[in-house]
N, C-alpha and C. Protein backbone atom coordinates (compact mmCIF):
# COMPACT_ATOMS: atom_id res chain seq x y z
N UNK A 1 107.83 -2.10 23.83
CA UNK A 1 107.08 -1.62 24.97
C UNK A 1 105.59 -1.60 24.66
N UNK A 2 104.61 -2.41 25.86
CA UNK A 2 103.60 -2.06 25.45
C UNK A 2 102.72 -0.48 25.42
N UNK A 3 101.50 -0.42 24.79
CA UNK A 3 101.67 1.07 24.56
C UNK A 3 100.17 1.20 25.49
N UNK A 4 99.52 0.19 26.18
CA UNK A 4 98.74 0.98 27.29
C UNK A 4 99.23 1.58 28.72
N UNK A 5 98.67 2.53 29.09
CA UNK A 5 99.01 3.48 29.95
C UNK A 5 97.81 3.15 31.22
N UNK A 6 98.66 3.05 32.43
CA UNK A 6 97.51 2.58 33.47
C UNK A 6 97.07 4.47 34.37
N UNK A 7 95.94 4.15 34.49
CA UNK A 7 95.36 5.81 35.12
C UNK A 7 95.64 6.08 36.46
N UNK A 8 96.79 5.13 37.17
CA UNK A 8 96.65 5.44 38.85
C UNK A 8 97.93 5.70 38.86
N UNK A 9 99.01 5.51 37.58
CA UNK A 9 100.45 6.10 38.17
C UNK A 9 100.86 7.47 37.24
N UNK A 10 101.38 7.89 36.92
CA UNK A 10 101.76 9.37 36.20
C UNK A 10 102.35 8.61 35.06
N UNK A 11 102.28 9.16 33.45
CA UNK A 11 102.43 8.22 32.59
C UNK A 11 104.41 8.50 32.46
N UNK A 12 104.82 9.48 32.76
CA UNK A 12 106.26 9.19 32.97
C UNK A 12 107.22 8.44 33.52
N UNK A 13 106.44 7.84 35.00
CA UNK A 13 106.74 7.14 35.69
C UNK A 13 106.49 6.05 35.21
N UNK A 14 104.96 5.43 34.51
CA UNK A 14 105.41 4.41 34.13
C UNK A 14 106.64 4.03 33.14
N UNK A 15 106.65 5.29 31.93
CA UNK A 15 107.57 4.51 31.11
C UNK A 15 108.70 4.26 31.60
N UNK A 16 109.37 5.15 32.58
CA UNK A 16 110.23 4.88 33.75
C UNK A 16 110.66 3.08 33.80
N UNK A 17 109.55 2.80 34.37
CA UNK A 17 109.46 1.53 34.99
C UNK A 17 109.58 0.48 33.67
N UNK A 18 109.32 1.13 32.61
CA UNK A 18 109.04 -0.28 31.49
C UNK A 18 110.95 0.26 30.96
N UNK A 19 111.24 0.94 30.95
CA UNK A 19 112.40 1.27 30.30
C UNK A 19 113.68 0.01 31.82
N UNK A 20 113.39 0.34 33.15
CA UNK A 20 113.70 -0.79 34.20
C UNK A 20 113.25 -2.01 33.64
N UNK A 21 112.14 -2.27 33.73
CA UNK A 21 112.34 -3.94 32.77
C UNK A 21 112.92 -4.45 32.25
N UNK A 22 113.28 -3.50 30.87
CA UNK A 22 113.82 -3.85 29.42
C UNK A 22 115.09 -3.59 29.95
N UNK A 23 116.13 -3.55 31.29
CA UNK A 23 116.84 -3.37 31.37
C UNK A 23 117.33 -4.31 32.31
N UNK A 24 116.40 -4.88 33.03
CA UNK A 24 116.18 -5.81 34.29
C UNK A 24 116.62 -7.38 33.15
N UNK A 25 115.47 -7.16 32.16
CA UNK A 25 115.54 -9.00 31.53
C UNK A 25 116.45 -8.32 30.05
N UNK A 26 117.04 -7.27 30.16
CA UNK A 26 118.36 -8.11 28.89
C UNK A 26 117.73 -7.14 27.63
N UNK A 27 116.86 -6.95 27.60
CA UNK A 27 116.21 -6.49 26.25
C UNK A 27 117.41 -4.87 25.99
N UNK A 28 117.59 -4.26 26.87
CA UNK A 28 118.73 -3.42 26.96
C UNK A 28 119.64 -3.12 27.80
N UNK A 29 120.98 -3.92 26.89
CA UNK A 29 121.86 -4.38 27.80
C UNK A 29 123.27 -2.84 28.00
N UNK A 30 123.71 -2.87 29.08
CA UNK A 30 124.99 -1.78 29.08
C UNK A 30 125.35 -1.50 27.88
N UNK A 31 125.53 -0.33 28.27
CA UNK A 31 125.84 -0.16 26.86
C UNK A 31 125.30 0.65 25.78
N UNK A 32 124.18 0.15 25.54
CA UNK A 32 122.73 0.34 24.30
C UNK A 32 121.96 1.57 24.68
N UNK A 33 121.82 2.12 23.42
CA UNK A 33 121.21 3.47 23.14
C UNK A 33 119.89 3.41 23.77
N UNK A 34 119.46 4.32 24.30
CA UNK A 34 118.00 4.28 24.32
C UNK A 34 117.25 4.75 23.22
N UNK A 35 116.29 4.36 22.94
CA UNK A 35 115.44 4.94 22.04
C UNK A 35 115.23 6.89 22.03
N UNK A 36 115.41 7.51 21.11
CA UNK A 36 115.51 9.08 21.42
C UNK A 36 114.08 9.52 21.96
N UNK A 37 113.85 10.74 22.50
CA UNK A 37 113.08 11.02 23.31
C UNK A 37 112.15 11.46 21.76
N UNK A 38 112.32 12.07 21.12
CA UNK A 38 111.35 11.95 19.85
C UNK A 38 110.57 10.86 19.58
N UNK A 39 111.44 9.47 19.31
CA UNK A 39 110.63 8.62 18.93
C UNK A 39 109.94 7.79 19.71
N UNK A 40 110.40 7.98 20.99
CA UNK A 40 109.43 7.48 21.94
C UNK A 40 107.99 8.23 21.80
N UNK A 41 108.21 9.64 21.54
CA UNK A 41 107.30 10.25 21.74
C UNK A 41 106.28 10.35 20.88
N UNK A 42 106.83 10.07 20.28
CA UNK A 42 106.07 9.85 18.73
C UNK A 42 105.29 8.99 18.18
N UNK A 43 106.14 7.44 18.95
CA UNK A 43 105.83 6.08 18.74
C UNK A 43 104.44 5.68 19.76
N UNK A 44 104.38 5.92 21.14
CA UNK A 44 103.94 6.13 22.24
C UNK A 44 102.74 7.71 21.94
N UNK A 45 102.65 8.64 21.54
CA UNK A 45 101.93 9.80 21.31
C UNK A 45 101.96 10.35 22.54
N UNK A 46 103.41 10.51 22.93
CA UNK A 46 103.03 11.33 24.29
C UNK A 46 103.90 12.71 23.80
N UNK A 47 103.71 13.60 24.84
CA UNK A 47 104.45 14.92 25.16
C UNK A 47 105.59 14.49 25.41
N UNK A 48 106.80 15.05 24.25
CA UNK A 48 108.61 14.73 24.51
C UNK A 48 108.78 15.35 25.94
N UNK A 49 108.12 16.25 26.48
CA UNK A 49 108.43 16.11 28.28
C UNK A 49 108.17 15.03 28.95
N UNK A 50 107.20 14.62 28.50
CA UNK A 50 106.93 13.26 29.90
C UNK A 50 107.98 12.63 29.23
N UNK A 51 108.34 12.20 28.35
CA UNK A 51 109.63 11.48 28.16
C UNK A 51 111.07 11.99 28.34
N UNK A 52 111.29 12.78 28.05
CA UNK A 52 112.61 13.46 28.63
C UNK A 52 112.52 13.31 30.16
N UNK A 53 111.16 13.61 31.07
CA UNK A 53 111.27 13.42 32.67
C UNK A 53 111.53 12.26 33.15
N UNK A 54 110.98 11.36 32.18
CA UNK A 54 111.08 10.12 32.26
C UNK A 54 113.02 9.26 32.34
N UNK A 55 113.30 9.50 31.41
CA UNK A 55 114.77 9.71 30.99
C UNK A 55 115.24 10.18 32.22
N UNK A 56 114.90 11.54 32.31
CA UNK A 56 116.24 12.33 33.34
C UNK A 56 115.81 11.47 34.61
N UNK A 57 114.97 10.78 35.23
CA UNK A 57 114.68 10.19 36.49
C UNK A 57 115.73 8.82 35.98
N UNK A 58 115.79 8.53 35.34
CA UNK A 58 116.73 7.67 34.90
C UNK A 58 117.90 7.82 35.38
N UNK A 59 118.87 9.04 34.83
CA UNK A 59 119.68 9.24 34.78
C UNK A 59 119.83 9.73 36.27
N UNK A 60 118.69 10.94 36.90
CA UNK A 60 119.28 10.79 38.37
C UNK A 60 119.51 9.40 39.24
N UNK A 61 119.09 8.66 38.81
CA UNK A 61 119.46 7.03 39.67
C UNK A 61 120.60 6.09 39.36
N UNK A 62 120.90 7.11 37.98
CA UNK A 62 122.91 6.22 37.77
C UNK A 62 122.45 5.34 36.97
N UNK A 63 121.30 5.21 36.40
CA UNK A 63 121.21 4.18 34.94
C UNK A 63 121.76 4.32 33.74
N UNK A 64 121.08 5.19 34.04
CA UNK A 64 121.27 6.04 32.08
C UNK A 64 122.12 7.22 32.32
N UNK A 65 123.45 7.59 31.14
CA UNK A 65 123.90 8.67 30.89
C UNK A 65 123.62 8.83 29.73
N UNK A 66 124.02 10.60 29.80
CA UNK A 66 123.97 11.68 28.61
C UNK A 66 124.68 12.09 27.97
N UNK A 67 124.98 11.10 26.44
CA UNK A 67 125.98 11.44 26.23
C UNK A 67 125.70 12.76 24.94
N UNK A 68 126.30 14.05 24.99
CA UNK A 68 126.23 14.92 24.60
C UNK A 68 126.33 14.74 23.12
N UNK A 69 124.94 15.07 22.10
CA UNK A 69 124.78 15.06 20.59
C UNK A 69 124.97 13.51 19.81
N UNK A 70 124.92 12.60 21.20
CA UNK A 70 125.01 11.27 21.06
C UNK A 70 123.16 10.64 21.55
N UNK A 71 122.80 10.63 22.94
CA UNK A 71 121.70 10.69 23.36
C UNK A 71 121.86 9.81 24.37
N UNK A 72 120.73 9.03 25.18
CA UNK A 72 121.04 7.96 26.28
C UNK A 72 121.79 6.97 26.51
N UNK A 73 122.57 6.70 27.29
CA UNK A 73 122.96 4.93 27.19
C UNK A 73 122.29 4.07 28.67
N UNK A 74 122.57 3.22 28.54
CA UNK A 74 122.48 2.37 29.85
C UNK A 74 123.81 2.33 30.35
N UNK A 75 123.57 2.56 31.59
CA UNK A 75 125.43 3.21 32.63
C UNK A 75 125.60 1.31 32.86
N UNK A 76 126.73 1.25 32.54
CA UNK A 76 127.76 0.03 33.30
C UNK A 76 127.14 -0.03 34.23
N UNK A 77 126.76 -1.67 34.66
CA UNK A 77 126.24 -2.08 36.10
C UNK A 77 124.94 -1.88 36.72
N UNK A 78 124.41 -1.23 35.64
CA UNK A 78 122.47 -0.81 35.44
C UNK A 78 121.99 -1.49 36.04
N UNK A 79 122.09 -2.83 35.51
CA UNK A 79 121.19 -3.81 35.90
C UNK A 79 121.88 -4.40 37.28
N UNK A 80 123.10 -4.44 37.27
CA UNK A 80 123.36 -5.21 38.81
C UNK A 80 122.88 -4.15 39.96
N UNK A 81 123.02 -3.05 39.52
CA UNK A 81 122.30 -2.03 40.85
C UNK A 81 120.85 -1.83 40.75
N UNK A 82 120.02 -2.16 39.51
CA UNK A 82 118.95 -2.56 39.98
C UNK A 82 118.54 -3.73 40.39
N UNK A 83 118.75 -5.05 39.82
CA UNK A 83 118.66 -6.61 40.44
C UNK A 83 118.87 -6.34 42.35
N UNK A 84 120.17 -5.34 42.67
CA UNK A 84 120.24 -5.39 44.03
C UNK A 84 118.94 -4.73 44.70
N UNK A 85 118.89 -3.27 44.06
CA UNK A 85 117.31 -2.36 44.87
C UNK A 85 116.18 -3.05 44.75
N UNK A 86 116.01 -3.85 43.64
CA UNK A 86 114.76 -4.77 43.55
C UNK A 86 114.09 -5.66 44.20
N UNK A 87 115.88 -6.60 44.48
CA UNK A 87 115.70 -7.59 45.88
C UNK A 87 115.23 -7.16 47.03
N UNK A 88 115.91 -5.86 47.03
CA UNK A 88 115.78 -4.77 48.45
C UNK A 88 114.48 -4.56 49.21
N UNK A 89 113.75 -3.88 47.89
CA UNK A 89 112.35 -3.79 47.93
C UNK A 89 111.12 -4.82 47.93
N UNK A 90 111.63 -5.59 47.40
CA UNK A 90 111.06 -7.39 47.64
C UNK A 90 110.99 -7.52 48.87
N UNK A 91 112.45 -7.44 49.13
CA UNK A 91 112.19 -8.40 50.73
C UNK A 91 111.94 -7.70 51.68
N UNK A 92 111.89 -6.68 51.51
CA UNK A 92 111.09 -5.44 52.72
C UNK A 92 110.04 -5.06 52.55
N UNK A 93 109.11 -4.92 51.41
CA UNK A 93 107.69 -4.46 51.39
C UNK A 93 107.11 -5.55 50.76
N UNK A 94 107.54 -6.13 49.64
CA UNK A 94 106.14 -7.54 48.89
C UNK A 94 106.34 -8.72 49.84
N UNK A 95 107.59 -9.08 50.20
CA UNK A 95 107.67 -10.86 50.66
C UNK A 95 107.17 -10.60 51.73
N UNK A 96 106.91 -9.64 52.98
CA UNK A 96 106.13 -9.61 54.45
C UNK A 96 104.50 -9.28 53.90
N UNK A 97 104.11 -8.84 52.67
CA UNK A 97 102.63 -8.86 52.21
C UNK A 97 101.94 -10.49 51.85
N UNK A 98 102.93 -10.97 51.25
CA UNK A 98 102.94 -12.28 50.06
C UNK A 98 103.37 -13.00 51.56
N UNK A 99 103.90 -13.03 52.59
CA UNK A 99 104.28 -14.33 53.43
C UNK A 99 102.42 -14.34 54.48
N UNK A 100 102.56 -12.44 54.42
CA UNK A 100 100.88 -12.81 55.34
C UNK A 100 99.73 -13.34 54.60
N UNK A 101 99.72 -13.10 53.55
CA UNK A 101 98.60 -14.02 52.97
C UNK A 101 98.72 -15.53 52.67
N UNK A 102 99.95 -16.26 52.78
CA UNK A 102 100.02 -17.02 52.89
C UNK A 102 100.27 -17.93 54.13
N UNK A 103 100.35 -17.23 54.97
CA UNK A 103 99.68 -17.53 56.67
C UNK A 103 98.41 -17.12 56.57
N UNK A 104 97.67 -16.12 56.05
CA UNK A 104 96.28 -16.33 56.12
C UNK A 104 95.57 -17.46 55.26
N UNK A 105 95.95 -17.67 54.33
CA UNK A 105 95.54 -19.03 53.50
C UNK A 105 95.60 -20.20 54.47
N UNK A 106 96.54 -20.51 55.15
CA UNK A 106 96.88 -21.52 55.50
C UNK A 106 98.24 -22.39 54.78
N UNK A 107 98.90 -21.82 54.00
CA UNK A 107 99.71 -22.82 52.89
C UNK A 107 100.78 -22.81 53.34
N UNK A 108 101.50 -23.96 53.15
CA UNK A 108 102.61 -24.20 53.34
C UNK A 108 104.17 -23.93 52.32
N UNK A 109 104.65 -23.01 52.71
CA UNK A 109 105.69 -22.38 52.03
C UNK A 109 106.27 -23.55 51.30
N UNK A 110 106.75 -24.60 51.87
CA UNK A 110 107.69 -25.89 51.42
C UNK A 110 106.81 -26.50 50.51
N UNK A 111 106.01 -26.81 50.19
CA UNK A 111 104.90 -27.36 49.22
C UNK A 111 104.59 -26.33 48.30
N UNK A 112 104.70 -24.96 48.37
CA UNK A 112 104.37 -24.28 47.66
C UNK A 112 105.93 -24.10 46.70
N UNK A 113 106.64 -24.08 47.35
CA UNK A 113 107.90 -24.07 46.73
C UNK A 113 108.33 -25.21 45.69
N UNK A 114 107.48 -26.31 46.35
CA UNK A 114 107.63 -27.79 45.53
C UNK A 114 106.66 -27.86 44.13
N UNK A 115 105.78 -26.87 44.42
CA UNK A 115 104.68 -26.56 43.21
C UNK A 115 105.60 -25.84 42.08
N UNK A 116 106.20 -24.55 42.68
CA UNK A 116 106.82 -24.35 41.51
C UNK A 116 108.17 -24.82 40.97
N UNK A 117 108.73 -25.93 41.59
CA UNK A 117 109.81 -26.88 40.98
C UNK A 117 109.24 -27.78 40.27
N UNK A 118 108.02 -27.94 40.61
CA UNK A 118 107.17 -28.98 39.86
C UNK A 118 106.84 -28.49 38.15
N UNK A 119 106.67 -27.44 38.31
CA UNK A 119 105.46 -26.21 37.16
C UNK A 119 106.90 -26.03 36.81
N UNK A 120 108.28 -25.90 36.94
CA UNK A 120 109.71 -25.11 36.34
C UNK A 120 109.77 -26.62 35.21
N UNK A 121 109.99 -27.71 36.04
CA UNK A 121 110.21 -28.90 35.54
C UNK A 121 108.94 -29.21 34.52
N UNK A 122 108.04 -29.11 34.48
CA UNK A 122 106.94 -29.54 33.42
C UNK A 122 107.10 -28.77 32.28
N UNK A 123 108.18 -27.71 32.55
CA UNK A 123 108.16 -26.43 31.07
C UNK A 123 109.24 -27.17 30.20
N UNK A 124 110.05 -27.70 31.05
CA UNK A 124 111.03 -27.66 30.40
C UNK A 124 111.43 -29.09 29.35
């Protein structure tokens, strides 16, 4: 995890969100311990509250359980119930932001789409 902290969201929330990442692309898969709220805290120099809040917002959303004198896991299906809320939130608040600026540009979705089959294919 990287260890800068941005000043416009609450720093719990972000780690929130980076702990969703690492859970989104694989880095922690069902299953897998989370890192303990110590050494996050430790590693990171924050207050073991913002990390424990961090955690328990976790766990109220059905990601992460608690397993007692054991510590976090990632809950079965983590990632398929976030991949689904993600899409969710995509296609209801970013893709109607991201489609108007690209009616305000002028660009054409189908060409733009062909750009990045183009840019997928040149990586590979």
């Amino acid at each position: 995890m990287p260890t800068r902290w941005n000043d416009i969201e609450p720093i719990y929330w972000q780690l929130k969100e980076r702990t969703v990442a690492m859970i989104l692309d694989g880095t922690l898969a069902e299953g897998d311990a989370l890192p303990s709220v110590r050494t996050v805290a430790s590693n990171f120099q924050l207050n073991p509250i913002t990390v424990s809040k961090s955690y328990q917002s976790l766990v109220d959303e059905g990601l992460v359980e608690k397993r007692r004198g054991l510590g976090m896991f990632v809950c079965a299906g983590a990632r398929d119930q976030l991949v689904a809320s993600e899409r969710e939130r995509f296609l209801e608040k970013e893709w109607p932001a991201t489609l108007n600026r690209i009616e305000q540009l002028g660009l054409d979705v189908r060409e733009l789409l062909k750009i990045k089959v183009r840019s997928g294919s040149e990586s590979q």
